[in-house]
N, C-alpha and C. Protein backbone atom coordinates (compact mmCIF):
# COMPACT_ATOMS: atom_id res chain seq x y z
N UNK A 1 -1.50 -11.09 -25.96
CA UNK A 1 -2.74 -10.45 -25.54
C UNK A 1 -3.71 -11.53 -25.02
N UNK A 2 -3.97 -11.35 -23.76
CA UNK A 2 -5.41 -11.89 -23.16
C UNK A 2 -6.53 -11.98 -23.24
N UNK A 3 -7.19 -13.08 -23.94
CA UNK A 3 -8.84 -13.10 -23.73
C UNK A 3 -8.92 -12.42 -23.05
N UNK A 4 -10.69 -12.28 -22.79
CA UNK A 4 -11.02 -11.58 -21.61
C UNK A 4 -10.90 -12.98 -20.73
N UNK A 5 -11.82 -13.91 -20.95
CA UNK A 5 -11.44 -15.22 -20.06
C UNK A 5 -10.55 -15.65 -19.32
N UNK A 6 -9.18 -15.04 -20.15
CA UNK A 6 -7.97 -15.59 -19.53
C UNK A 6 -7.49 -14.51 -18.80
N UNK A 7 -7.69 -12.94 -19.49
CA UNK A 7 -8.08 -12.22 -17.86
C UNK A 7 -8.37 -12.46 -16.76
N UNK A 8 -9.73 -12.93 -16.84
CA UNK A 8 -10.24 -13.12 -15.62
C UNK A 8 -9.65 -14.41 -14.90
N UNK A 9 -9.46 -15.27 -15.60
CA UNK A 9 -8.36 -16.52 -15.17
C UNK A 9 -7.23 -15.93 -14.24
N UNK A 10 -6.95 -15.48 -14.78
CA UNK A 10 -5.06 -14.60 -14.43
C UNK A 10 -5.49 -13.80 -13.58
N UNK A 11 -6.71 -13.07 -13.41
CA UNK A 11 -6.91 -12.11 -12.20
C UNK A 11 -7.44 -12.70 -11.45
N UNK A 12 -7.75 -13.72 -10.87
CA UNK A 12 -8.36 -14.70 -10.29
C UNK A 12 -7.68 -15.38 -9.11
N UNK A 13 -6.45 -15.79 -9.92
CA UNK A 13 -5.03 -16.72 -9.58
C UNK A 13 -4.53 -15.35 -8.41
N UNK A 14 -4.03 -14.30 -9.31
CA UNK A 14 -3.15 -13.31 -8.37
C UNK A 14 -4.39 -13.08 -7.58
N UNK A 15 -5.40 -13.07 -7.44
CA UNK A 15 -6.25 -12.12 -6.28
C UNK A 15 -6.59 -13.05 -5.11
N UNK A 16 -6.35 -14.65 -5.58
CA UNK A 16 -6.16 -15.44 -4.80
C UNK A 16 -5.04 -15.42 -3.75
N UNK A 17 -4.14 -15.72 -4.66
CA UNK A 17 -2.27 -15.66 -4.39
C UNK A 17 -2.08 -14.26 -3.39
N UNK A 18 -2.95 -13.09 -3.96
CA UNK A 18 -2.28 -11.59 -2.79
C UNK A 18 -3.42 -12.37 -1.45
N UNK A 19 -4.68 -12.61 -1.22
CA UNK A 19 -5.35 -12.81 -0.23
C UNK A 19 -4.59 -14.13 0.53
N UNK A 20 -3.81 -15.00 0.20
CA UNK A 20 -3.10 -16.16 1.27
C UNK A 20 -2.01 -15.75 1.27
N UNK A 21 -0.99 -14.56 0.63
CA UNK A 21 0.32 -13.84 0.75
C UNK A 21 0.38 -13.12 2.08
N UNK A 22 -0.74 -12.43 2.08
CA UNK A 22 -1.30 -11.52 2.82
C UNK A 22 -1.35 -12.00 4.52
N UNK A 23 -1.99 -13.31 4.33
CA UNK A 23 -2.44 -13.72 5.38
C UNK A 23 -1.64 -15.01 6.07
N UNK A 24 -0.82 -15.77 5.02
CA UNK A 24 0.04 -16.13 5.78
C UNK A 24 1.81 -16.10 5.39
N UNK A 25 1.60 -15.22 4.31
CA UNK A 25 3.31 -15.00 4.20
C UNK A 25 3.39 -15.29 2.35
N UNK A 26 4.16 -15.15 1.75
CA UNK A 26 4.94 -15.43 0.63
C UNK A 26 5.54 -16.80 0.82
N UNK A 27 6.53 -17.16 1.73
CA UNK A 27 7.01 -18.42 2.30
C UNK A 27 5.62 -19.48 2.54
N UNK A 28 4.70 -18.61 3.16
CA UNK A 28 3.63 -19.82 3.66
C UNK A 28 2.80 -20.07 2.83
N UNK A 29 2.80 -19.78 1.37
CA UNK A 29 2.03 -19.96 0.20
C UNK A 29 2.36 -20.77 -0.54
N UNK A 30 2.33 -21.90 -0.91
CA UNK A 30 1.91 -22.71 -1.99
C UNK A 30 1.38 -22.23 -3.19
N UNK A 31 2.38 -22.80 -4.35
CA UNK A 31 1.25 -22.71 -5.80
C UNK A 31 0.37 -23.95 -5.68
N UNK A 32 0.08 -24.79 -5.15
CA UNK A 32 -0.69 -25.70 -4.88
C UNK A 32 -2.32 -24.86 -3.79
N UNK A 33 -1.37 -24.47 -2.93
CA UNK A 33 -2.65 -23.27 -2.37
C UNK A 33 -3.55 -22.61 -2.71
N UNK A 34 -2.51 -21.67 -4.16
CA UNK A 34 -2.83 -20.91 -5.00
C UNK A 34 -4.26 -21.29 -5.71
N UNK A 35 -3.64 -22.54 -6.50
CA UNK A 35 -4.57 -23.28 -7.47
C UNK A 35 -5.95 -23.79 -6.54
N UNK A 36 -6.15 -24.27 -5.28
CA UNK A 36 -6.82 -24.79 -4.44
C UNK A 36 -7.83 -23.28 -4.28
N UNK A 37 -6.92 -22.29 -3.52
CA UNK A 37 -8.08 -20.81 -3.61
C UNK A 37 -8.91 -20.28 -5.19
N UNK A 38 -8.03 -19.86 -5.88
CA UNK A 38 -8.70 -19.65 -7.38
C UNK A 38 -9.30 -20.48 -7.97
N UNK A 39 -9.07 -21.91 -7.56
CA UNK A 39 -10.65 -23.08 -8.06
C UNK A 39 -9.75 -23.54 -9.69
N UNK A 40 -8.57 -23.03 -10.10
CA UNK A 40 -7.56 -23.39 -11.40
C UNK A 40 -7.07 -24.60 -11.30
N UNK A 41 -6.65 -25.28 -12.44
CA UNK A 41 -5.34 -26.06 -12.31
C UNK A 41 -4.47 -25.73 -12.28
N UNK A 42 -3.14 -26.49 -11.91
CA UNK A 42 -1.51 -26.30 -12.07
C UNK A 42 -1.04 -26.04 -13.30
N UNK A 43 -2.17 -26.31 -14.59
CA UNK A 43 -1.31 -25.96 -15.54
C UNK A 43 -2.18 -24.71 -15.77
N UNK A 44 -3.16 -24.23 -15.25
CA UNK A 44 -3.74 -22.88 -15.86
C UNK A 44 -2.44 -22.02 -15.25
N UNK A 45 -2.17 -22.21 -13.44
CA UNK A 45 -1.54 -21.29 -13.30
C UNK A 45 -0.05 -21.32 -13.76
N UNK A 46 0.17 -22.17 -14.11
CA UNK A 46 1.82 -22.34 -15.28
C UNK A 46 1.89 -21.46 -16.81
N UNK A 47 0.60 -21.27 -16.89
CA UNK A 47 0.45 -20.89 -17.87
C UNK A 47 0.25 -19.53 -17.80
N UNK A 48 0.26 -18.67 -16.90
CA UNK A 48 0.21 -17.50 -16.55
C UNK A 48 1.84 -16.85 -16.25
N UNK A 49 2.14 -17.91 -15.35
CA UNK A 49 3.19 -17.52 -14.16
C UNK A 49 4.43 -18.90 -13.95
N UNK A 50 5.25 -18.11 -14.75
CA UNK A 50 6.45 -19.49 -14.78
C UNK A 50 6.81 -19.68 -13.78
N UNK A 51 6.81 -19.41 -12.61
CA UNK A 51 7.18 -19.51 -11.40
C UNK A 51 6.68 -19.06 -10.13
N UNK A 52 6.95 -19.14 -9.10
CA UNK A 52 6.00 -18.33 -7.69
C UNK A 52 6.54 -17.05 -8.11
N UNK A 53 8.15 -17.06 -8.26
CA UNK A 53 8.55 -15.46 -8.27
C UNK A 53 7.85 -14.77 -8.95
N UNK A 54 7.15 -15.18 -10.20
CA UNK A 54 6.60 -13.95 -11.23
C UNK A 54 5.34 -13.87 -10.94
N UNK A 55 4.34 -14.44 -10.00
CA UNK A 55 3.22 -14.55 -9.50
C UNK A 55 3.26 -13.60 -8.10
N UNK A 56 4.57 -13.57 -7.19
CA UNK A 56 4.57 -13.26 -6.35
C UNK A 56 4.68 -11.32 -7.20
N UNK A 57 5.66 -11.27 -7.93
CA UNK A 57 5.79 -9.84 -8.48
C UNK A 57 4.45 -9.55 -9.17
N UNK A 58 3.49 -10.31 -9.36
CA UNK A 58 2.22 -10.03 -9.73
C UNK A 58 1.40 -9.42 -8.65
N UNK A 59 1.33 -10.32 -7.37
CA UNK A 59 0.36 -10.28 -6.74
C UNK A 59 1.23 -8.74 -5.86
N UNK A 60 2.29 -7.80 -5.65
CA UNK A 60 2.91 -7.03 -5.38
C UNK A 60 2.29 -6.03 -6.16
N UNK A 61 2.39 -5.87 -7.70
CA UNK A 61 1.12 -4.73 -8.55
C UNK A 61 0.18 -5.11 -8.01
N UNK A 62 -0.15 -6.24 -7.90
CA UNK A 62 -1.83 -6.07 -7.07
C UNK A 62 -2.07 -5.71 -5.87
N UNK A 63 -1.29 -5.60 -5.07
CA UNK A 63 -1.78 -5.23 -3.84
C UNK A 63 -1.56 -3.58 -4.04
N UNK A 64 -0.56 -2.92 -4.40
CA UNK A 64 0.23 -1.33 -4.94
C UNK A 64 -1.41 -1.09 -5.77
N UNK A 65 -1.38 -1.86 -6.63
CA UNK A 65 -3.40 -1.23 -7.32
C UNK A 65 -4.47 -0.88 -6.19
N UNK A 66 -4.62 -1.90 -5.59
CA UNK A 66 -5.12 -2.07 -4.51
C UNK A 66 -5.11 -0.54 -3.81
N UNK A 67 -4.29 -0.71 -3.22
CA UNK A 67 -3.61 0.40 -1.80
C UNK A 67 -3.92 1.55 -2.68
N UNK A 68 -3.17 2.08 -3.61
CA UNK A 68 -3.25 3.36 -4.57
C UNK A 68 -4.56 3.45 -5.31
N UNK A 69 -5.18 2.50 -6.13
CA UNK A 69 -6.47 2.44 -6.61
C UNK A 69 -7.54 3.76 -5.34
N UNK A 70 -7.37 3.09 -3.71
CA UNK A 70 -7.98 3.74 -3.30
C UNK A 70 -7.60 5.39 -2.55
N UNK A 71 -6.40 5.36 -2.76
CA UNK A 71 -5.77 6.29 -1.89
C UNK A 71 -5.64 7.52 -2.97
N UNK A 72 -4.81 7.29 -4.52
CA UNK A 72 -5.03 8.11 -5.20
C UNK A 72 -5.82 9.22 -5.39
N UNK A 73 -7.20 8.84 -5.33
CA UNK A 73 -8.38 9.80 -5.57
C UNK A 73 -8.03 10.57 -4.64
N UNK A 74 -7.66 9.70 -3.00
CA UNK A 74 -8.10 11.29 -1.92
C UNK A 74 -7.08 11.26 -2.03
N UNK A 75 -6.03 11.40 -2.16
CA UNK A 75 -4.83 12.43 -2.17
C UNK A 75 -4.81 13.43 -3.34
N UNK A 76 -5.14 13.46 -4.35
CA UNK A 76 -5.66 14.16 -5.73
C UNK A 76 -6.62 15.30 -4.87
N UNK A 77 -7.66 14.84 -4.25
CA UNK A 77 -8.27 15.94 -4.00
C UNK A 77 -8.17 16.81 -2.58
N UNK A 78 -7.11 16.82 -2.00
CA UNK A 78 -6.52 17.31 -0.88
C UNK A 78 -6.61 18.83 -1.14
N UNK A 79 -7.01 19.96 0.12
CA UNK A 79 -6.83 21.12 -0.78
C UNK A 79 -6.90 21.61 0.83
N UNK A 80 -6.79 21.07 1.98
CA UNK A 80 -6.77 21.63 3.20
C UNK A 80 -6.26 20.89 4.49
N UNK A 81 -5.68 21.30 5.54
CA UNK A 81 -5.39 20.35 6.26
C UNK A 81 -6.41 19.62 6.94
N UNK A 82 -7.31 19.66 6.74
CA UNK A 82 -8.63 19.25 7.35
C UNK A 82 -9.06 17.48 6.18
N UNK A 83 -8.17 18.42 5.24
CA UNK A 83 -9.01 16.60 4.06
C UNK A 83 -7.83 16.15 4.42
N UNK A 84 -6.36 16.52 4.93
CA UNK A 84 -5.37 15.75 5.46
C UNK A 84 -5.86 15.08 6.27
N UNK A 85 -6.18 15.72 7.41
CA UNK A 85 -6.66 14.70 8.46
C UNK A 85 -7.98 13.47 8.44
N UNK A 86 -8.60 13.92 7.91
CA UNK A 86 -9.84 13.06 6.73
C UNK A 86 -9.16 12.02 6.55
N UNK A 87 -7.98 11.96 5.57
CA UNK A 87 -7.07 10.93 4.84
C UNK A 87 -6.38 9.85 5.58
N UNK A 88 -6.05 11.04 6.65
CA UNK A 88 -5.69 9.72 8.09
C UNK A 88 -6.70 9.07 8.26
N UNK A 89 -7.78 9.69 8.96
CA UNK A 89 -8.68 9.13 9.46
C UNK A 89 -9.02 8.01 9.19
N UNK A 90 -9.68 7.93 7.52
CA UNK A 90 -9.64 7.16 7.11
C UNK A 90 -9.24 5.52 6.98
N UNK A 91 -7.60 5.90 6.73
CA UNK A 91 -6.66 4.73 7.12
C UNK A 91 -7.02 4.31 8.16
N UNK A 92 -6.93 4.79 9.41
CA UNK A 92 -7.30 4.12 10.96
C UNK A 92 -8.53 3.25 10.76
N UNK A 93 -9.65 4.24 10.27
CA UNK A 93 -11.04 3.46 9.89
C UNK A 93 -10.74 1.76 9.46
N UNK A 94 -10.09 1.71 8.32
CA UNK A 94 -9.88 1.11 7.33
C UNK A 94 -9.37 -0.14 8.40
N UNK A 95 -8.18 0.17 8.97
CA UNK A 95 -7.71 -1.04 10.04
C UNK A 95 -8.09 -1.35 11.29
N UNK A 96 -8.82 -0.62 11.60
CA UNK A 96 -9.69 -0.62 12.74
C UNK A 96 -10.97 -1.88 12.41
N UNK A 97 -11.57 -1.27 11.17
CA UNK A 97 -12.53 -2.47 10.73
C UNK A 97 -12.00 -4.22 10.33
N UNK A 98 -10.46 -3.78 10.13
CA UNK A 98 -10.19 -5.21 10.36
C UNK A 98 -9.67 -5.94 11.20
N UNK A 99 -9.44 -5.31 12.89
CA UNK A 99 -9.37 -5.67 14.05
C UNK A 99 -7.39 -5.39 14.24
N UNK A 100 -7.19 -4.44 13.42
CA UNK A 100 -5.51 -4.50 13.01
C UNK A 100 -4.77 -5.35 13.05
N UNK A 101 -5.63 -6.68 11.98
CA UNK A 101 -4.60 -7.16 11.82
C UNK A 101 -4.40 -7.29 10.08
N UNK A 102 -2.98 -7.90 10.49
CA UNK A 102 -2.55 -8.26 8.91
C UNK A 102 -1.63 -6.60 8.28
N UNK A 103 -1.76 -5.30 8.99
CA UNK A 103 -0.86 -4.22 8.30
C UNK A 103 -1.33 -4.01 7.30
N UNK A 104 -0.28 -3.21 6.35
CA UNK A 104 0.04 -2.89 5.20
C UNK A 104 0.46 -4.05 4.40
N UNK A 105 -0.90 -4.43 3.42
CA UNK A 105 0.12 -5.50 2.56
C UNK A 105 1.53 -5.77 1.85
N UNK A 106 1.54 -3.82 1.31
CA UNK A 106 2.60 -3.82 1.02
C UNK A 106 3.81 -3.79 1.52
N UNK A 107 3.96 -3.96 3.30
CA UNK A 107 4.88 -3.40 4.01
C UNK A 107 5.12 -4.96 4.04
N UNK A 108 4.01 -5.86 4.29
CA UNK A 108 4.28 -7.13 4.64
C UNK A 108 5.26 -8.20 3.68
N UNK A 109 5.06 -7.54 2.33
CA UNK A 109 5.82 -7.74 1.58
C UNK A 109 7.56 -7.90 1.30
N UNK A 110 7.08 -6.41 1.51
CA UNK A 110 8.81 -5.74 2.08
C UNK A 110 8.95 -6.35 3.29
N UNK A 111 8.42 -6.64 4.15
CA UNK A 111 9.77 -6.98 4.96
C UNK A 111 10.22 -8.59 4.98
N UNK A 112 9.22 -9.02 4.30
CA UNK A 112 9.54 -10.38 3.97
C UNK A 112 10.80 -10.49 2.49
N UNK A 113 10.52 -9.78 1.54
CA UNK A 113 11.41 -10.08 0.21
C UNK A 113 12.15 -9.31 0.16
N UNK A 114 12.29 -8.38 1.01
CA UNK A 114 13.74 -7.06 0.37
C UNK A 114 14.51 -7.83 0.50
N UNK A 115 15.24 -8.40 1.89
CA UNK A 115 16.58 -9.26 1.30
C UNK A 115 17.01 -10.39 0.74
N UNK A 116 16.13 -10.70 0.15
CA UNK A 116 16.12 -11.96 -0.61
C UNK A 116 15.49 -12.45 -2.02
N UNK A 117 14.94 -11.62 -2.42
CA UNK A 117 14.52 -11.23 -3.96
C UNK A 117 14.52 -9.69 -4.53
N UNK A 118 15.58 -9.82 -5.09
CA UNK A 118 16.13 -8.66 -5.37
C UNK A 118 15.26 -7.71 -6.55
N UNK A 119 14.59 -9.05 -7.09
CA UNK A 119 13.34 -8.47 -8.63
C UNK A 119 11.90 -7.89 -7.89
N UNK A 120 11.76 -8.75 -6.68
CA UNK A 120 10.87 -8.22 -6.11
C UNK A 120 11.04 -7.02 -5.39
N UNK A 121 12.13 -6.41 -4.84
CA UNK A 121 12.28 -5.48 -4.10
C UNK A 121 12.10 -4.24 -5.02
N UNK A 122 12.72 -4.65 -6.07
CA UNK A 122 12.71 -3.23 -7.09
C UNK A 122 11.27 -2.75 -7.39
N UNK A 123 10.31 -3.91 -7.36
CA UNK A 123 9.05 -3.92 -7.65
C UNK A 123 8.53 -2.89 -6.52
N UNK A 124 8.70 -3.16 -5.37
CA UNK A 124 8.55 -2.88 -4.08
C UNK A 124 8.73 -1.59 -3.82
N UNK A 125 10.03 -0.89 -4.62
CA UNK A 125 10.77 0.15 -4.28
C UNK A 125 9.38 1.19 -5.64
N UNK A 126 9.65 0.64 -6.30
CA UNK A 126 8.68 1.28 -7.60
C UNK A 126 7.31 1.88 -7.17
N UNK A 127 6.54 0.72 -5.94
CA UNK A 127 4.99 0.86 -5.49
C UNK A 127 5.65 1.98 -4.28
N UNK A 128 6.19 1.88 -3.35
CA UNK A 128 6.67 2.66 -2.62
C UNK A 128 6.81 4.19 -2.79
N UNK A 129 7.48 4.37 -4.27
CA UNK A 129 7.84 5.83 -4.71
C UNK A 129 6.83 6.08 -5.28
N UNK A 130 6.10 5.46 -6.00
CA UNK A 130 4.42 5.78 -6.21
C UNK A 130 3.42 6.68 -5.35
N UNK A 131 3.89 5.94 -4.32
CA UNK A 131 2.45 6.06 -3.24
C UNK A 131 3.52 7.45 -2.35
N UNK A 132 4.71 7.51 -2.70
CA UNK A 132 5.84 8.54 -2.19
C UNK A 132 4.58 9.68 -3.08
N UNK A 133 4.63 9.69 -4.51
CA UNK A 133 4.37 10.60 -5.22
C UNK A 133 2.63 11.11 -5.66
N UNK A 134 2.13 10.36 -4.85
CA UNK A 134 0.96 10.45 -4.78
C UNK A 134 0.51 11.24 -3.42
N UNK A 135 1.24 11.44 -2.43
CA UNK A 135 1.12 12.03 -1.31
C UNK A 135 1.64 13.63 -1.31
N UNK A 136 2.85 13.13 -2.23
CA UNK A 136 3.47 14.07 -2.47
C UNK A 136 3.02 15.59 -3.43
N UNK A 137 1.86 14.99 -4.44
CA UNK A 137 1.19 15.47 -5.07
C UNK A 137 -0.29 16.19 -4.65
N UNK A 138 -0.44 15.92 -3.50
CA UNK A 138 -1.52 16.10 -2.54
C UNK A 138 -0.83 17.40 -1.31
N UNK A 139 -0.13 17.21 -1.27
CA UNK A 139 0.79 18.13 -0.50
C UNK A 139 1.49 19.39 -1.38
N UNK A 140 1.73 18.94 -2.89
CA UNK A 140 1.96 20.36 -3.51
C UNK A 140 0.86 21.00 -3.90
N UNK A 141 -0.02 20.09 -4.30
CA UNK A 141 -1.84 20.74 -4.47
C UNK A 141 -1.98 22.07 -3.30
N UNK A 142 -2.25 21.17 -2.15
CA UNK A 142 -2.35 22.19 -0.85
C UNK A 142 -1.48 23.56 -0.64
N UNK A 143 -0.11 23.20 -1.15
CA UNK A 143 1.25 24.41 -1.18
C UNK A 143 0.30 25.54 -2.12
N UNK A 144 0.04 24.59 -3.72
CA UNK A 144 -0.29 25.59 -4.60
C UNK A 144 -1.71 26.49 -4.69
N UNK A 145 -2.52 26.28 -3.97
CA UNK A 145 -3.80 26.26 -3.42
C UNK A 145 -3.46 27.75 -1.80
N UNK A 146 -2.24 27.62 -1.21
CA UNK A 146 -1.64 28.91 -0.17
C UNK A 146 -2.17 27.85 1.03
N UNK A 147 -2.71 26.51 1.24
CA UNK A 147 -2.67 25.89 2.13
C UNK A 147 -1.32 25.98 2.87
N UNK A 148 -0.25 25.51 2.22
CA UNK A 148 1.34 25.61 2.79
C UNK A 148 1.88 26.68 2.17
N UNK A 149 2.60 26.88 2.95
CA UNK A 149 3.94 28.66 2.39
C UNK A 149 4.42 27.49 1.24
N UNK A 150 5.09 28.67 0.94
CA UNK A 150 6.33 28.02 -0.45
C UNK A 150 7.50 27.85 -0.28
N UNK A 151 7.79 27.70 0.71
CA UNK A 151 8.92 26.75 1.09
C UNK A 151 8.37 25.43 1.85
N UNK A 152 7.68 25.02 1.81
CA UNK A 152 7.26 23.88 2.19
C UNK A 152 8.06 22.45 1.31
N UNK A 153 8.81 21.86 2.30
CA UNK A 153 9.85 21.11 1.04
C UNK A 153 8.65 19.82 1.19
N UNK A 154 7.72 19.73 0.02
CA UNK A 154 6.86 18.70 0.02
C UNK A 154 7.12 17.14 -0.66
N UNK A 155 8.52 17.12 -0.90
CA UNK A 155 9.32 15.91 -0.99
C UNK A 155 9.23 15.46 -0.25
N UNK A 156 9.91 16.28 0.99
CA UNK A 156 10.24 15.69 2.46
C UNK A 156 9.53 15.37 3.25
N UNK A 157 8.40 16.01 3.23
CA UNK A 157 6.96 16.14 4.37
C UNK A 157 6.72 14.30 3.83
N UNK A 158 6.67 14.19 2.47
CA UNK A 158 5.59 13.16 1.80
C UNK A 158 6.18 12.24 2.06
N UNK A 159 7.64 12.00 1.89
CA UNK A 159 8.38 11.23 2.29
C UNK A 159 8.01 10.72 4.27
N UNK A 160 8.58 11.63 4.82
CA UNK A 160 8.25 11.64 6.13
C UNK A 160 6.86 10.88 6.70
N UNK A 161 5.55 11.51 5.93
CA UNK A 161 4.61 11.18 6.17
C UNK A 161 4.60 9.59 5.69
N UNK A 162 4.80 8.92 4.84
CA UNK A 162 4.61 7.97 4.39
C UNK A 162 5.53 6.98 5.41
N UNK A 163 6.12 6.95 5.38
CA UNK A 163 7.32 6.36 6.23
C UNK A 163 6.61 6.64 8.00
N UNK A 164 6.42 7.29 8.63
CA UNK A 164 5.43 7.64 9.49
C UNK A 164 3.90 6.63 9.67
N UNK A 165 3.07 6.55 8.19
CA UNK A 165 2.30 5.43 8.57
C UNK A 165 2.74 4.49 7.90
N UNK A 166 3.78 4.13 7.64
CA UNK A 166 4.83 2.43 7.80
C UNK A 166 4.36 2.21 9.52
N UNK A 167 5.10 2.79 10.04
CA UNK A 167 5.80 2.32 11.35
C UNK A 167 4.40 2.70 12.09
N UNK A 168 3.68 3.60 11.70
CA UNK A 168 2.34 3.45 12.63
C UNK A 168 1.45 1.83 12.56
N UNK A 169 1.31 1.79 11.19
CA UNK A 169 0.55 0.29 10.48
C UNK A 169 1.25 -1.14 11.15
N UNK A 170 2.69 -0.64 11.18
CA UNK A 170 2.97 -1.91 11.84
C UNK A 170 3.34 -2.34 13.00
N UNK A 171 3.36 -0.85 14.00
CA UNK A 171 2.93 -1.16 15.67
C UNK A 171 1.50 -1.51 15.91
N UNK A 172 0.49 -0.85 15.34
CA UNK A 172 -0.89 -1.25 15.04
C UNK A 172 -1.44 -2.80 14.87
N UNK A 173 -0.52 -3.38 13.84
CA UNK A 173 -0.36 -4.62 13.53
C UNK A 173 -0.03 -5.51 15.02
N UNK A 174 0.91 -4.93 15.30
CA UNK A 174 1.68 -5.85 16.38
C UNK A 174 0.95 -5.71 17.84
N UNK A 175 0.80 -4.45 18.07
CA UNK A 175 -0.65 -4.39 19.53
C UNK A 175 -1.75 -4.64 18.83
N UNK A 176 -2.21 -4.56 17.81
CA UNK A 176 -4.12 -4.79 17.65
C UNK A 176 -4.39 -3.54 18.71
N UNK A 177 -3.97 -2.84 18.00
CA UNK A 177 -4.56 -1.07 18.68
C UNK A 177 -3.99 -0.17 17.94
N UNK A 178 -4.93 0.72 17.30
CA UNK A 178 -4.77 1.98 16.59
C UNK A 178 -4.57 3.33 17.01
N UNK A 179 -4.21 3.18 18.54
CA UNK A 179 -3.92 4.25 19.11
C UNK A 179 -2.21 4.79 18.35
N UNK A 180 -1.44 3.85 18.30
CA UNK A 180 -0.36 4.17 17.94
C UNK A 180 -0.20 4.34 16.17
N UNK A 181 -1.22 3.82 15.34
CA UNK A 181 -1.13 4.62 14.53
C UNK A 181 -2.04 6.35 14.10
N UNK A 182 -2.65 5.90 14.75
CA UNK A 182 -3.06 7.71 14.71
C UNK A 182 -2.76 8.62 15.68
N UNK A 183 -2.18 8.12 16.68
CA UNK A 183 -1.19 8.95 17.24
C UNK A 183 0.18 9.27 16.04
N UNK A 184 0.47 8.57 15.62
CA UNK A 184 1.60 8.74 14.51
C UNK A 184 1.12 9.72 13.34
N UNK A 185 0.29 9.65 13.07
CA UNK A 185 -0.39 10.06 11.56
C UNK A 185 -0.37 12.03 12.36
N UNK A 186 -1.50 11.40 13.56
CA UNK A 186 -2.05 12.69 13.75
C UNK A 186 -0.52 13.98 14.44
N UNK A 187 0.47 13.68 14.90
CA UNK A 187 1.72 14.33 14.91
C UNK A 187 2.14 14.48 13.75
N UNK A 188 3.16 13.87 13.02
CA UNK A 188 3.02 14.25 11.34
C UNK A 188 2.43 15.41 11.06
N UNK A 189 0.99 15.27 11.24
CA UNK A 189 0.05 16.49 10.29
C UNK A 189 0.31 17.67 11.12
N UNK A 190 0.33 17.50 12.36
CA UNK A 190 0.52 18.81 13.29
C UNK A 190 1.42 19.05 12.71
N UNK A 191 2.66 18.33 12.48
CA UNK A 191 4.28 19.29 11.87
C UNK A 191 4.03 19.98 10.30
N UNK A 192 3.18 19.33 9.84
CA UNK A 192 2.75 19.68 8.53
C UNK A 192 2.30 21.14 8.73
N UNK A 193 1.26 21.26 9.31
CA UNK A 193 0.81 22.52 10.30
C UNK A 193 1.20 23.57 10.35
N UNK A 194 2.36 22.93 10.50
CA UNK A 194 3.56 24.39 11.21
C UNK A 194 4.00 25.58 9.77
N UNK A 195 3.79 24.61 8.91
CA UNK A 195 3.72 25.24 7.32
C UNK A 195 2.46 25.98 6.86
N UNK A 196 1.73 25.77 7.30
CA UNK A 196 0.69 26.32 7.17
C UNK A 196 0.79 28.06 7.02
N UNK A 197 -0.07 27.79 5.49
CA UNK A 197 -0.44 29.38 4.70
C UNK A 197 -1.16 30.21 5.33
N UNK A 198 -0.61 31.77 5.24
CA UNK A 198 -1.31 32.48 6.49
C UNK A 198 -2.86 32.53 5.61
């Protein structure tokens, strides 16, 4: 169990470690970096994190907190296709204000460690089906609410949708233009649409 001190120590290190992960890679990070951003020594952060790997699977819950911390709430309170599109919106907002760059932290992740850290991927796969089931839960809300008929397979939609702003976030990323992710988002919801409760 953690002081609070050493809380804040340890949350310090990873919030460091996700902000230079983020920005220049997992590979392009240093625990020397690490310690240099969080203002720590080498042995505070040894003393947290036996290795980059278990720092790196740290700063992975932190970014999944992060991302879900804020997304959770509005997907919880979804109850029309209109707070769907809200929810997009949003996102665009969100990367728009940061000139699109940098993506999805968590995507940046994945595509850097899936084939090559296998502890991290599982981690990866875990935040993934999360944020699967958090969408997903926002979409049976709406079903149960007569927003969607009842056959609405809201596995699939959530699935779909999520996977949808993957590949929007990271053409976005790659032009520095958000046309192509809310063009992405905003198709999606139209098909969503098509379910729509009389």
């Amino acid at each position: 169990m953690l002081t609070r001190k050493g809380q804040a120590t340890r949350d310090r290190i990873v919030a460091a470690a996700a902000a230079l992960m983020y920005e220049r890679g997992v590979a392009g990070t240093s625990t020397e970096d690490v310690q240099a951003a969080a203002g720590v020594s080498a042995s505070q952060v040894y003393h947290y994190f036996c290795d980059k790997a278990s720092l790196t699977r740290a700063v992975i819950d932190y970014q999944t907190n992060t991302i879900l911390g804020f997304q959770e709430p509005l997907l919880a309170r979804l109850d029309s296709l209109d707070a769907l599109r809200s929810w997009a919106a949003v996102i665009v907002d969100i990367q728009r204000g940061s000139g699109f760059r940098g993506g999805c932290p968590l995507g940046s992740l994945a595509s850097e460690l899936a084939e090559n850290d296998s502890a991290a991927r599982q981690d990866i796969v875990a935040s993934y089906r999360r944020w699967q089931a958090a969408i997903r839960g926002g979409l049976a809300a709406m079903r149960d609410h007569g927003e969607l008929v009842d056959s609405a397979d809201v596995d699939q939609l959530a699935t779909a949708l999520l996977t949808t702003l993957q590949g929007g976030l990271l053409l976005a990323k790659a032009l520095r233009d958000g046309r192509p992710l809310e063009t992405a988002l905003n198709t999606m919801i139209d098909h969503i649409a098509t379910f729509a409760g009389s």
